[in-house]
PDB file of N, CA and C in Angstrom:
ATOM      1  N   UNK A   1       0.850  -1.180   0.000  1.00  0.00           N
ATOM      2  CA  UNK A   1       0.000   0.000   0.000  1.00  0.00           C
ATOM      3  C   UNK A   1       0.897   1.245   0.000  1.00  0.00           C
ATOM      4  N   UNK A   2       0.331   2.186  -0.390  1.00  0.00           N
ATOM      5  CA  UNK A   2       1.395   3.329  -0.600  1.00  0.00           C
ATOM      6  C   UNK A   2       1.243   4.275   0.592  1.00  0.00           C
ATOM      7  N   UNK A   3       2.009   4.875   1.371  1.00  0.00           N
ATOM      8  CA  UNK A   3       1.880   5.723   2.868  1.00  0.00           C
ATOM      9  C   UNK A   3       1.398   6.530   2.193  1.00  0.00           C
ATOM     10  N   UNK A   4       0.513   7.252   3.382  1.00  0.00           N
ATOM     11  CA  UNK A   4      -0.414   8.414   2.555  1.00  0.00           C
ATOM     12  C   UNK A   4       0.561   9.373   2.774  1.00  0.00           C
ATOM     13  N   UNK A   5       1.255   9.794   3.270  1.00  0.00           N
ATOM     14  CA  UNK A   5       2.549  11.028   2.958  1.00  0.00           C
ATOM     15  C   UNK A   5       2.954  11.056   1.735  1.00  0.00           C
ATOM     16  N   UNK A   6       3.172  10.014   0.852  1.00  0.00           N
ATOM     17  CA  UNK A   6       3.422  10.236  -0.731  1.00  0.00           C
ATOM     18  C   UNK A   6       2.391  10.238  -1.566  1.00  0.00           C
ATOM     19  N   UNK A   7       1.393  10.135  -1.143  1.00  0.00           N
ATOM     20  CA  UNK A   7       0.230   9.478  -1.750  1.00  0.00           C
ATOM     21  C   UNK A   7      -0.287  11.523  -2.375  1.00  0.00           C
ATOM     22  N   UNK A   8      -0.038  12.421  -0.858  1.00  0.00           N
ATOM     23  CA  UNK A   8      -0.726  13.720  -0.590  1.00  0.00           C
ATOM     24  C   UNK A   8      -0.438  14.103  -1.806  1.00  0.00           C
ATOM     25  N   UNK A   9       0.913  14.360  -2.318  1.00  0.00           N
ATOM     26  CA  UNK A   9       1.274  15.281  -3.007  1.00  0.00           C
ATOM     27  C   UNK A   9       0.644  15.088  -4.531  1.00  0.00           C
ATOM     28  N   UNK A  10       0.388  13.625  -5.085  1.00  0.00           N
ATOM     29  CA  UNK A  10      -0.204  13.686  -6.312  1.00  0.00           C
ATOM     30  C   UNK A  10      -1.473  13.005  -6.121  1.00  0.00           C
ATOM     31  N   UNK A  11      -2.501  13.153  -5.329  1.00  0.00           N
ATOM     32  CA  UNK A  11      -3.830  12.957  -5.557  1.00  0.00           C
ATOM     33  C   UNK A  11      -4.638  13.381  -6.220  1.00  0.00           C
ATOM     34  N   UNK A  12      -4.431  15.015  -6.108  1.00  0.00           N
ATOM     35  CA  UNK A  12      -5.293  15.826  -6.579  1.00  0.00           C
ATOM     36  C   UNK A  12      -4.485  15.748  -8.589  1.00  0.00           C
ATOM     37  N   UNK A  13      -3.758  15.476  -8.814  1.00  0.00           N
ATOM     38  CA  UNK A  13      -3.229  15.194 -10.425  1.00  0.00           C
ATOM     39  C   UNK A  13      -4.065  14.108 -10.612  1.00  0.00           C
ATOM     40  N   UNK A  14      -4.190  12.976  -9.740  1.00  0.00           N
ATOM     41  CA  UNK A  14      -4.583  11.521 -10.077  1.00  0.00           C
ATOM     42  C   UNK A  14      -6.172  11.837 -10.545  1.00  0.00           C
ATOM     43  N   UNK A  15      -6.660  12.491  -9.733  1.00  0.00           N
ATOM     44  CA  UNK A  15      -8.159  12.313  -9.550  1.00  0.00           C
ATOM     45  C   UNK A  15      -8.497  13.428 -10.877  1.00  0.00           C
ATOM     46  N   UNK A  16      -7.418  14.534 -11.701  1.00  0.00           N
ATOM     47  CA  UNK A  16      -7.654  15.345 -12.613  1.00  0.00           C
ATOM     48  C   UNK A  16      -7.288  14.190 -13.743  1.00  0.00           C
ATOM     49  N   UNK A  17      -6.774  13.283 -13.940  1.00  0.00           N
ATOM     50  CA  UNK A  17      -6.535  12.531 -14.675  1.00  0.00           C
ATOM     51  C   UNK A  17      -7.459  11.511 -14.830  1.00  0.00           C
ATOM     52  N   UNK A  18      -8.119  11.253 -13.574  1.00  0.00           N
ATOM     53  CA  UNK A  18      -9.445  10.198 -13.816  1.00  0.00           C
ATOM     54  C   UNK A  18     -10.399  10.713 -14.763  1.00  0.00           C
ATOM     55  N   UNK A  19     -11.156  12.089 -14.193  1.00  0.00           N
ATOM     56  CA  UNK A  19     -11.749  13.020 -14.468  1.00  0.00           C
ATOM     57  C   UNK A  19     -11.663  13.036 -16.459  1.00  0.00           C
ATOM     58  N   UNK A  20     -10.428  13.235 -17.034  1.00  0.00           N
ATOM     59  CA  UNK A  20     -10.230  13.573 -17.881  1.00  0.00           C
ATOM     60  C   UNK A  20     -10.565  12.918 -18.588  1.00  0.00           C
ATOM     61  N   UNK A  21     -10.278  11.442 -18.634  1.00  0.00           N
ATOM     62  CA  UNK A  21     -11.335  10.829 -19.607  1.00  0.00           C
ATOM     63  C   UNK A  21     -12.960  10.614 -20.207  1.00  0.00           C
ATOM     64  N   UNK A  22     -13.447  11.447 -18.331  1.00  0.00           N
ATOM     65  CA  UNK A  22     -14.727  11.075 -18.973  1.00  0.00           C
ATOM     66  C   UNK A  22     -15.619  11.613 -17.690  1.00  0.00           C
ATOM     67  N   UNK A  23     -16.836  12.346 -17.694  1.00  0.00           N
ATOM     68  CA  UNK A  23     -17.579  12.410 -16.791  1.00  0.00           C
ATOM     69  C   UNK A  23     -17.793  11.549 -15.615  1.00  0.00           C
ATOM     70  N   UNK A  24     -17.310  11.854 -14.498  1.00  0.00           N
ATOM     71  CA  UNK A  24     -18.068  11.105 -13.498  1.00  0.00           C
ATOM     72  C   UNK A  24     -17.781  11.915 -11.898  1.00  0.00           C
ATOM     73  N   UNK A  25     -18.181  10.530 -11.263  1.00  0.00           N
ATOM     74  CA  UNK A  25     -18.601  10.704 -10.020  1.00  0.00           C
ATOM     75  C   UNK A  25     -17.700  10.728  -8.699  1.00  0.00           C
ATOM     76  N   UNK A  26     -17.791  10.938  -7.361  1.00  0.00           N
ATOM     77  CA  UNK A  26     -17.128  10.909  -6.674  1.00  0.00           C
ATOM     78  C   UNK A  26     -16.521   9.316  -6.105  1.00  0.00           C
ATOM     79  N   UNK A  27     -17.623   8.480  -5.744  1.00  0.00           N
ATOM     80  CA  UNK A  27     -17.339   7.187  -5.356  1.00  0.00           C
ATOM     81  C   UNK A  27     -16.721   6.441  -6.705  1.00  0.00           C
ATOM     82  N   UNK A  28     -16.931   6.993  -8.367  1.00  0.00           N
ATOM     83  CA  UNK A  28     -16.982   6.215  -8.892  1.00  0.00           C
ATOM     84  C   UNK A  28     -15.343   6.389  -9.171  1.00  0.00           C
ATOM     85  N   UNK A  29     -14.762   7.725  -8.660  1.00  0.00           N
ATOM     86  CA  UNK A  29     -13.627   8.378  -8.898  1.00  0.00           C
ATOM     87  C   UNK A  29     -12.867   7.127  -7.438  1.00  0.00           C
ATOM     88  N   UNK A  30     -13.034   6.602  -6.877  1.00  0.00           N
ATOM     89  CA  UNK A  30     -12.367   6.371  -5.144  1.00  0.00           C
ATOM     90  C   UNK A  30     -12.127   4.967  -6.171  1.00  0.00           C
ATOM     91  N   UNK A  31     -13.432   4.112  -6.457  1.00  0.00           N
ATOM     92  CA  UNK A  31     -13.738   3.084  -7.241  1.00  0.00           C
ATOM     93  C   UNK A  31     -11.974   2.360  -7.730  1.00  0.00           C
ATOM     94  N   UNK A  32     -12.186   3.594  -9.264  1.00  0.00           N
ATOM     95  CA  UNK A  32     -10.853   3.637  -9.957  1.00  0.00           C
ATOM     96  C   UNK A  32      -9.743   3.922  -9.320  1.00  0.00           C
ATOM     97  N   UNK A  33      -9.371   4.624  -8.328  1.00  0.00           N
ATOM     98  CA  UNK A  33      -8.407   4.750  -7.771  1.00  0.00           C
ATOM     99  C   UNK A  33      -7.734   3.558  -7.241  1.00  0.00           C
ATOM    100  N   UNK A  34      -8.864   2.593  -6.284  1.00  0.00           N
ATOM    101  CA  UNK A  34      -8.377   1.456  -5.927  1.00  0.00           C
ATOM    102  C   UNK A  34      -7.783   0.415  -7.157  1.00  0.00           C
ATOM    103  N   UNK A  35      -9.011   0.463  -8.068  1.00  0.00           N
ATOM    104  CA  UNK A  35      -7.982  -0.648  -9.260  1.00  0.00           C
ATOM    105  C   UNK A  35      -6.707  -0.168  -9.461  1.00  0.00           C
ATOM    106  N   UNK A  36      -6.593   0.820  -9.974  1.00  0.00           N
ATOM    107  CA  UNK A  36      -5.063   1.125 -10.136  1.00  0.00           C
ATOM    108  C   UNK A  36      -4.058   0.728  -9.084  1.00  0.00           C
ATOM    109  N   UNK A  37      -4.797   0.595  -8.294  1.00  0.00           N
ATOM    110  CA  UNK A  37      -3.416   0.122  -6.565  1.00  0.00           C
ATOM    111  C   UNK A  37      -3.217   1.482  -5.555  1.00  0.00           C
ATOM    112  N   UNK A  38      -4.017   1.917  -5.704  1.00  0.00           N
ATOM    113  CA  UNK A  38      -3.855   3.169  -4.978  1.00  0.00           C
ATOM    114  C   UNK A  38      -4.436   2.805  -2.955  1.00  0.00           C
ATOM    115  N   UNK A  39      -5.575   1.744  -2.947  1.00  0.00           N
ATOM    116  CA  UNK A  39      -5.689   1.098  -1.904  1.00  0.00           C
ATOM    117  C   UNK A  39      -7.042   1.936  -1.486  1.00  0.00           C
ATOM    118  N   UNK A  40      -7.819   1.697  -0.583  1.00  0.00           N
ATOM    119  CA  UNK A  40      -8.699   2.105  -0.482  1.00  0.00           C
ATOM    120  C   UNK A  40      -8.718   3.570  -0.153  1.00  0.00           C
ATOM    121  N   UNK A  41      -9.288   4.621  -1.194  1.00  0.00           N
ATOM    122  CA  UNK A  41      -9.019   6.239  -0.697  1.00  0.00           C
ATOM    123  C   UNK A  41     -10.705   6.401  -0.254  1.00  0.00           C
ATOM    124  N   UNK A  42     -11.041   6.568   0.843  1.00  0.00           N
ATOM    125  CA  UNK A  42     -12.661   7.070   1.307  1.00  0.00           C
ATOM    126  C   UNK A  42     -12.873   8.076   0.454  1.00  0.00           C
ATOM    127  N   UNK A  43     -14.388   7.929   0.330  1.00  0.00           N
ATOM    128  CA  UNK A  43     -15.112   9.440   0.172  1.00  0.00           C
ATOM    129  C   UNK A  43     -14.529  10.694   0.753  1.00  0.00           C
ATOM    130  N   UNK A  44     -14.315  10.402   2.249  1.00  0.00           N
ATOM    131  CA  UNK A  44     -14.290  11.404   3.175  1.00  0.00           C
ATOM    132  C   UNK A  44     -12.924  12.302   2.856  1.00  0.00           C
ATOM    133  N   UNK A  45     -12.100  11.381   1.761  1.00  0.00           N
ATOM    134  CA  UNK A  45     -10.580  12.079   1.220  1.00  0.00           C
ATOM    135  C   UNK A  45     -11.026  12.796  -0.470  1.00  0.00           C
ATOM    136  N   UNK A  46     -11.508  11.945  -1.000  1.00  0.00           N
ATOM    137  CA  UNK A  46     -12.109  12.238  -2.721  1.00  0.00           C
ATOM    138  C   UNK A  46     -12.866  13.603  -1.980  1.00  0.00           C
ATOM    139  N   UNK A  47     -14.240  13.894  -1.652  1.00  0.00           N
ATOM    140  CA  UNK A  47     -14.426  14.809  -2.097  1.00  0.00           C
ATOM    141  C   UNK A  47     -14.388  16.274  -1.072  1.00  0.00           C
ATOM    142  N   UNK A  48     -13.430  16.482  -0.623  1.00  0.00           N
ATOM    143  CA  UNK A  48     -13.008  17.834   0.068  1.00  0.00           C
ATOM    144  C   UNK A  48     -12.229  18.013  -1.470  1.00  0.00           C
ATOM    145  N   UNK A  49     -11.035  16.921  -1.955  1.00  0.00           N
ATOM    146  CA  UNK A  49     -10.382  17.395  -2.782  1.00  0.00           C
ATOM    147  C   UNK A  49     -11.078  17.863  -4.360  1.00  0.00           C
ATOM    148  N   UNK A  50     -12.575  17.260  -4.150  1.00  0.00           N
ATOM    149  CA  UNK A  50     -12.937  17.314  -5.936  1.00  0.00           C
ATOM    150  C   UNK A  50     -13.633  19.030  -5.070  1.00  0.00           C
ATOM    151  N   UNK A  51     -14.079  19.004  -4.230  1.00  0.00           N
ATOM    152  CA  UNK A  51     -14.413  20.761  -3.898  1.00  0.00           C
ATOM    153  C   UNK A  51     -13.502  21.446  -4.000  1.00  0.00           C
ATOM    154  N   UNK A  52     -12.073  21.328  -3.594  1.00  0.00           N
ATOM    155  CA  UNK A  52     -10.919  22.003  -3.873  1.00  0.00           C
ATOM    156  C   UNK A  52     -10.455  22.653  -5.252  1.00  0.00           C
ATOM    157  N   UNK A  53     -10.647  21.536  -6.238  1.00  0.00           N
ATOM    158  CA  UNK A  53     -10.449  21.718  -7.416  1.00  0.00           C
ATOM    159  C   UNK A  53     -12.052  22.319  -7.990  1.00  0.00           C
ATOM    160  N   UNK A  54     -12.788  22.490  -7.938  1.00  0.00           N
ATOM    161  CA  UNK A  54     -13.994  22.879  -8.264  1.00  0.00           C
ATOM    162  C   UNK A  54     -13.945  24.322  -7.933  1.00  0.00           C
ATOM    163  N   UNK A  55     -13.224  24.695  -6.591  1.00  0.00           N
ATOM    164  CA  UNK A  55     -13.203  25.927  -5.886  1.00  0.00           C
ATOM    165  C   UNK A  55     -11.810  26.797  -7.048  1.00  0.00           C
ATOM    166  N   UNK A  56     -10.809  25.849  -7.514  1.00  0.00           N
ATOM    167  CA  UNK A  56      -9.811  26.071  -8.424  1.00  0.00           C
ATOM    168  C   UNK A  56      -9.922  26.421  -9.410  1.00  0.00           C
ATOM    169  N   UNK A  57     -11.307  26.448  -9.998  1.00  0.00           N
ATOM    170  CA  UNK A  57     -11.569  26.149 -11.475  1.00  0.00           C
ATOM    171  C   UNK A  57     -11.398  25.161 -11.972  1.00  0.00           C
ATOM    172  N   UNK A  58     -10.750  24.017 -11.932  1.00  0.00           N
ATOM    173  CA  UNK A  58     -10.188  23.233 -12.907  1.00  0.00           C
ATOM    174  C   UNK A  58     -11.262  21.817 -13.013  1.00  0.00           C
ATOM    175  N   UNK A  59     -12.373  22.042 -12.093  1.00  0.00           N
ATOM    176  CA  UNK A  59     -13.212  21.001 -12.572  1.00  0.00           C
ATOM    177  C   UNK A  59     -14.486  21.940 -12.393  1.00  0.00           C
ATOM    178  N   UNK A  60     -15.890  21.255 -13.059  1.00  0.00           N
ATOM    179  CA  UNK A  60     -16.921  21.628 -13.043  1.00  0.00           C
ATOM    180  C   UNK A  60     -18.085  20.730 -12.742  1.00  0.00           C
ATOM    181  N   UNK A  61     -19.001  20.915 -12.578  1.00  0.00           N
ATOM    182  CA  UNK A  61     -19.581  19.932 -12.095  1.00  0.00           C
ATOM    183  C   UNK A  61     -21.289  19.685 -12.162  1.00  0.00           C
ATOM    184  N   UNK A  62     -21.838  19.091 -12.555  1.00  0.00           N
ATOM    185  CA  UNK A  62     -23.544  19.282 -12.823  1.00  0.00           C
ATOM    186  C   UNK A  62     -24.317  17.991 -12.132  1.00  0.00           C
ATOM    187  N   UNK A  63     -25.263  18.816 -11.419  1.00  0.00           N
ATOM    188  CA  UNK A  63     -25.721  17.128 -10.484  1.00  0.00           C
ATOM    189  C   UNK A  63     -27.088  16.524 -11.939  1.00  0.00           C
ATOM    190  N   UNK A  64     -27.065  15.001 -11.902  1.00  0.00           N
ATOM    191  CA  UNK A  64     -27.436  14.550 -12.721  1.00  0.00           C
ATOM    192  C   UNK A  64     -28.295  13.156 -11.662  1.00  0.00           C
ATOM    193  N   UNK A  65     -29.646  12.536 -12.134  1.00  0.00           N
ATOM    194  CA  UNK A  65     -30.182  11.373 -11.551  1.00  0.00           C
ATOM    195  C   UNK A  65     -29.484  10.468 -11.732  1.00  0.00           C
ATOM    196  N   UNK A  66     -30.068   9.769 -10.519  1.00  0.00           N
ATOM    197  CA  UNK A  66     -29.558   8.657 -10.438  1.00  0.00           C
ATOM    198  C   UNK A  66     -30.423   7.110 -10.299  1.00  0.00           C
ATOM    199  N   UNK A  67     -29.442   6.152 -11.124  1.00  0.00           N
ATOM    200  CA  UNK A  67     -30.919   5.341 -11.403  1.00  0.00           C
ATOM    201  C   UNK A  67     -31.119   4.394  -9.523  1.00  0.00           C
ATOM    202  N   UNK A  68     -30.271   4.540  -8.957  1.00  0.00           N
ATOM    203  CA  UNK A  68     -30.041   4.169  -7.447  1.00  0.00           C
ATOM    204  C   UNK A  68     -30.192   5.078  -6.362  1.00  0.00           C
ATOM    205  N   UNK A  69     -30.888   5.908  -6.194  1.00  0.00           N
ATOM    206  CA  UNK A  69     -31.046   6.769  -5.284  1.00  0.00           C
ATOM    207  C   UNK A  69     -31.544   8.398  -5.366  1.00  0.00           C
ATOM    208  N   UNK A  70     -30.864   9.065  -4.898  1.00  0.00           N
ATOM    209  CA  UNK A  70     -30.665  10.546  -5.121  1.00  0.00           C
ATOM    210  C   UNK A  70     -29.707  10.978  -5.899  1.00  0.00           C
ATOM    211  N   UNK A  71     -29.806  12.260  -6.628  1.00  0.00           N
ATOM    212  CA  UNK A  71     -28.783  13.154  -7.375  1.00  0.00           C
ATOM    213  C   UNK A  71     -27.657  12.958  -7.210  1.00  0.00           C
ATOM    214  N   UNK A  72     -26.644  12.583  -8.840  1.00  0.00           N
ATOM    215  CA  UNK A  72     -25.379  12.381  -8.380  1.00  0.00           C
ATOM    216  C   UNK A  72     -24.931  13.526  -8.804  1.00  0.00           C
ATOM    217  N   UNK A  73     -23.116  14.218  -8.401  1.00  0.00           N
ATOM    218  CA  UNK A  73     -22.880  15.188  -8.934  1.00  0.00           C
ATOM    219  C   UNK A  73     -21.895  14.873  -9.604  1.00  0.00           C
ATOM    220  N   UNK A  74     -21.612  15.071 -10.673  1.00  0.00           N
ATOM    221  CA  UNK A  74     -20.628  14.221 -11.881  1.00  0.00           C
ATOM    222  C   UNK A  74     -19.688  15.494 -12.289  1.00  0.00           C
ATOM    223  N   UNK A  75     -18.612  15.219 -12.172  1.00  0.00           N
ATOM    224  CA  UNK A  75     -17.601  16.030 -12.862  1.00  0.00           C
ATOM    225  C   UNK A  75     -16.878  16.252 -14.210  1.00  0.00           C
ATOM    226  N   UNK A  76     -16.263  16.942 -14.212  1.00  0.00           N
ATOM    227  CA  UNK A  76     -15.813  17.156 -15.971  1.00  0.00           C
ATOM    228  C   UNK A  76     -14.417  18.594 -15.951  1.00  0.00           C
ATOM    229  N   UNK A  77     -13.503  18.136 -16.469  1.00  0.00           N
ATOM    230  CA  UNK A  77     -12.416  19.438 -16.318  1.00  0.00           C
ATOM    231  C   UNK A  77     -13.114  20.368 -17.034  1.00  0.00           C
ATOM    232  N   UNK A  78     -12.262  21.682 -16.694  1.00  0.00           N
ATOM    233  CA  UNK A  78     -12.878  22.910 -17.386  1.00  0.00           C
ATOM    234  C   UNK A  78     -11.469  23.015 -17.898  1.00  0.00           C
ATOM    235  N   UNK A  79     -11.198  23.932 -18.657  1.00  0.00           N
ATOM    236  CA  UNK A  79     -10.675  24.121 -20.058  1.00  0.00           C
ATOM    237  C   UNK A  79      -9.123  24.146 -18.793  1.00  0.00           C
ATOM    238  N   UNK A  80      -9.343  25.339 -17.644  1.00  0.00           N
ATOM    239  CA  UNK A  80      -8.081  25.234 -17.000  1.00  0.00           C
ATOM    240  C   UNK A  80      -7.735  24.060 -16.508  1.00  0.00           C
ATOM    241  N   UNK A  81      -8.591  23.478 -15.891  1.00  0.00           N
ATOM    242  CA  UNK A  81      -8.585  22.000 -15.492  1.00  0.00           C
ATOM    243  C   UNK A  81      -7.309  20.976 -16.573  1.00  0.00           C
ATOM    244  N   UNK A  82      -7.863  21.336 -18.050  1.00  0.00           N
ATOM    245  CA  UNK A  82      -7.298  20.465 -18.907  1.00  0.00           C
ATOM    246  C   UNK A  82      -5.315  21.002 -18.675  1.00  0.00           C
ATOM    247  N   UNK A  83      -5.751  22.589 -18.714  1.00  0.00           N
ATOM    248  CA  UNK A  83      -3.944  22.344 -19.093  1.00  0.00           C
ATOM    249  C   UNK A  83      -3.438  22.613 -17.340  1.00  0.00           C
ATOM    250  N   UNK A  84      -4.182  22.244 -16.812  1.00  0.00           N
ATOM    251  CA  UNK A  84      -3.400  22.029 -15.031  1.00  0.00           C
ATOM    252  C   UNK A  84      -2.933  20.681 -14.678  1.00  0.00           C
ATOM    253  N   UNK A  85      -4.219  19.541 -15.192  1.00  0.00           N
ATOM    254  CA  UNK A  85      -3.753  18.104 -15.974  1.00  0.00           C
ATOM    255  C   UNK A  85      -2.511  17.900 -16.625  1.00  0.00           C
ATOM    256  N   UNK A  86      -2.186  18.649 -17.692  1.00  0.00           N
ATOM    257  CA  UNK A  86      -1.173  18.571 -18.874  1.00  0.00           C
ATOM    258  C   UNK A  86       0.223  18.971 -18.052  1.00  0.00           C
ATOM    259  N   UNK A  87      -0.060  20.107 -17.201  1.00  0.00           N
ATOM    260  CA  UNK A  87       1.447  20.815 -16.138  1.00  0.00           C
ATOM    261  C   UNK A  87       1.677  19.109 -14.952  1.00  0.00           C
ATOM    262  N   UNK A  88       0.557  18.740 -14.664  1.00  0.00           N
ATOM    263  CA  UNK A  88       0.505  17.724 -13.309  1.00  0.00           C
ATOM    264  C   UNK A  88       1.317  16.840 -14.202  1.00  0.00           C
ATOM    265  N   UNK A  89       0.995  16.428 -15.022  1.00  0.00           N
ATOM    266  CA  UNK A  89       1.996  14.988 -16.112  1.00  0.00           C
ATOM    267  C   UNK A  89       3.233  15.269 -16.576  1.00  0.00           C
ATOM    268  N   UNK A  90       3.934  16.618 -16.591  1.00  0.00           N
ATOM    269  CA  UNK A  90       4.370  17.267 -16.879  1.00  0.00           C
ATOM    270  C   UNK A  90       5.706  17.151 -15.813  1.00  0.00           C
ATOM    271  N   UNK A  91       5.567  17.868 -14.693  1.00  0.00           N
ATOM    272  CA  UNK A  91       6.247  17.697 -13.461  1.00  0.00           C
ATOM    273  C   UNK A  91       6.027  16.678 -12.848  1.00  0.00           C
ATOM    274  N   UNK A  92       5.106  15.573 -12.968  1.00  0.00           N
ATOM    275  CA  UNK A  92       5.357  14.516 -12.183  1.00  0.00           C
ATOM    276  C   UNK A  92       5.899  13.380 -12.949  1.00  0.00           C
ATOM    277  N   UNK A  93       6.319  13.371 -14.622  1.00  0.00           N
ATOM    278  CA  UNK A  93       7.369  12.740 -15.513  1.00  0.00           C
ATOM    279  C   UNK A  93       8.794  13.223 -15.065  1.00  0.00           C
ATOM    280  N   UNK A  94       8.637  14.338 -14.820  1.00  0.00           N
ATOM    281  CA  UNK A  94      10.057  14.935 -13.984  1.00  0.00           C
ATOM    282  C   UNK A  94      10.530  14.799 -13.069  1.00  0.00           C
ATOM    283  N   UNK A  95       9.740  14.432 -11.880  1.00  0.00           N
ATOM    284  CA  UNK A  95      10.171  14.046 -10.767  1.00  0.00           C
ATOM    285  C   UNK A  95      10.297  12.870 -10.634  1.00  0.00           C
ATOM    286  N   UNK A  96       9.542  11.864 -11.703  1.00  0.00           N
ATOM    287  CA  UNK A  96       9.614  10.499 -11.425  1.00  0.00           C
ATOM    288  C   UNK A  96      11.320  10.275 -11.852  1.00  0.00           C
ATOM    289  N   UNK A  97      10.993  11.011 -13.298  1.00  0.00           N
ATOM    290  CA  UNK A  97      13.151  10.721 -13.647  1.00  0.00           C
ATOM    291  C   UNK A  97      14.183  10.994 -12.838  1.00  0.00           C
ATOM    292  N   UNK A  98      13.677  12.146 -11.928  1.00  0.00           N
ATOM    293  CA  UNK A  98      14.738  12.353 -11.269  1.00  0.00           C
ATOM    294  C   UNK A  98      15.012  11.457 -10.152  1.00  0.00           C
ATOM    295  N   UNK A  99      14.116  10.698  -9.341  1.00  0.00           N
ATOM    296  CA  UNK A  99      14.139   9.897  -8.303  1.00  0.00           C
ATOM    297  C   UNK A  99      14.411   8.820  -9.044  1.00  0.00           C
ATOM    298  N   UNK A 100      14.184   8.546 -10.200  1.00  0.00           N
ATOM    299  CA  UNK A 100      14.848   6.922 -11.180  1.00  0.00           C
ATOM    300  C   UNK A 100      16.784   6.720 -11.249  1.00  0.00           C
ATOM    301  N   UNK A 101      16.751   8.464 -11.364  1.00  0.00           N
ATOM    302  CA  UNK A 101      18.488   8.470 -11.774  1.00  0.00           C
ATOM    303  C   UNK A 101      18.746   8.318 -10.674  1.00  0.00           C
ATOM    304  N   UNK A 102      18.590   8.971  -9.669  1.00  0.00           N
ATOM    305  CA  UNK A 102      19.030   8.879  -8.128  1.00  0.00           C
ATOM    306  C   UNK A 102      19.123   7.804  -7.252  1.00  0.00           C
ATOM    307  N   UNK A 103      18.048   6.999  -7.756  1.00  0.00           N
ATOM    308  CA  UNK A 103      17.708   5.787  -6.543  1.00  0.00           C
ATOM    309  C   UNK A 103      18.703   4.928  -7.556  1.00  0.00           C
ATOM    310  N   UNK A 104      18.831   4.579  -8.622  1.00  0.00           N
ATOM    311  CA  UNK A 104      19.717   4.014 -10.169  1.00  0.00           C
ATOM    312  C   UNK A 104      21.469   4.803  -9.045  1.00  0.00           C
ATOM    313  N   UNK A 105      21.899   5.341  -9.096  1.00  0.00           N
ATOM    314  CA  UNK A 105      23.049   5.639  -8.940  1.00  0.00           C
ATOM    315  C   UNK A 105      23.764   5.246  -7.915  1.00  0.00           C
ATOM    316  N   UNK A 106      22.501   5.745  -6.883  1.00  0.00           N
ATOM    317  CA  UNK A 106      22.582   4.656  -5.453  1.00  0.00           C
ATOM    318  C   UNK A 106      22.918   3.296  -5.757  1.00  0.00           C
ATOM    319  N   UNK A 107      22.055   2.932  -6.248  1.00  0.00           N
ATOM    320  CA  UNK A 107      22.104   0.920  -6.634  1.00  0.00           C
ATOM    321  C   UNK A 107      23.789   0.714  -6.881  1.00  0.00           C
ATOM    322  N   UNK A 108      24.323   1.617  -8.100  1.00  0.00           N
ATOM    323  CA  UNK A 108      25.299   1.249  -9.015  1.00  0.00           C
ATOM    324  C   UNK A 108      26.815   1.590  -7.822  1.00  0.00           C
ATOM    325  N   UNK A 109      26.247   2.902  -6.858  1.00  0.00           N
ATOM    326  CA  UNK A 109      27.152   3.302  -5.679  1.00  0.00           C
ATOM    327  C   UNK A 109      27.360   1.730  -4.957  1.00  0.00           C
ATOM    328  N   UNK A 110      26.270   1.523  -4.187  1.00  0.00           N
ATOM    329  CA  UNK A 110      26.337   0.377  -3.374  1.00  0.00           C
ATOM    330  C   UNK A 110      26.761  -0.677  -3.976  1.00  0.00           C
ATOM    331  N   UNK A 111      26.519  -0.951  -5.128  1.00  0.00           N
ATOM    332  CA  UNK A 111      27.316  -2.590  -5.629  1.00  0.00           C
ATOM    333  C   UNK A 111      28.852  -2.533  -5.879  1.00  0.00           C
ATOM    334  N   UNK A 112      29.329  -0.869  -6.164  1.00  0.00           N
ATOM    335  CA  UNK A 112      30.790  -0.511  -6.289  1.00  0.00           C
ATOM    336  C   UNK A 112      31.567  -0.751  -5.453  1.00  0.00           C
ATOM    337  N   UNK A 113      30.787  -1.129  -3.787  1.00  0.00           N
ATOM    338  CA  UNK A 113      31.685  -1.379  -2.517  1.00  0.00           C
ATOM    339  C   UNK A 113      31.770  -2.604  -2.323  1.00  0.00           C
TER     340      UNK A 113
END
């Protein structure tokens, strides 16, 4: 499972990246998170952050029926949304390389002794 201390810093990219493919929902957003391996993220974490980003601009949001209950509220990036997405993939391809060369150099350090 991944500690939620690393988890903080790219959630809110993850959940703009769910988003991006396609309209949806809050649980249905937690849902996908777990397949990917992300481990169980509650409601109670998804949506302060989809209000965050809603409060950001970068998502929008329209409540729509539901064939199970009450009104769902389904999301969708807004145009800033899209290129805040595009910056999040952006710097987090960058940081992944840089922790690849680093933790890589380490390896190649330690087998040198």
């Amino acid at each position: 499972m991944i500690p939620s201390q690393m988890l903080k810093g790219t959630l809110e990219g993850c959940i703009l990246a769910i988003i991006s493919d396609q309209e949806t929902y809050g649980y249905e957003i937690s849902q996908q998170l777990q397949a990917y391996g992300f481990g169980k993220i509650t409601e109670g974490t998804i949506y302060p952050l989809l209000l965050r980003l809603e409060k950001n601009g970068w998502v929008q949001s329209v409540y729509r029926p539901s064939e199970l209950g009450p009104k769902r509220k389904y999301y969708s990036l807004s145009p800033q949304g899209q290129q805040e997405y595009r910056q999040f993939v952006e710097h987090y391809r960058e940081l992944t390389q840089a922790v690849d060369r680093l933790l890589s150099d380490r390896k190649k350090e330690a087998a040198s002794l």
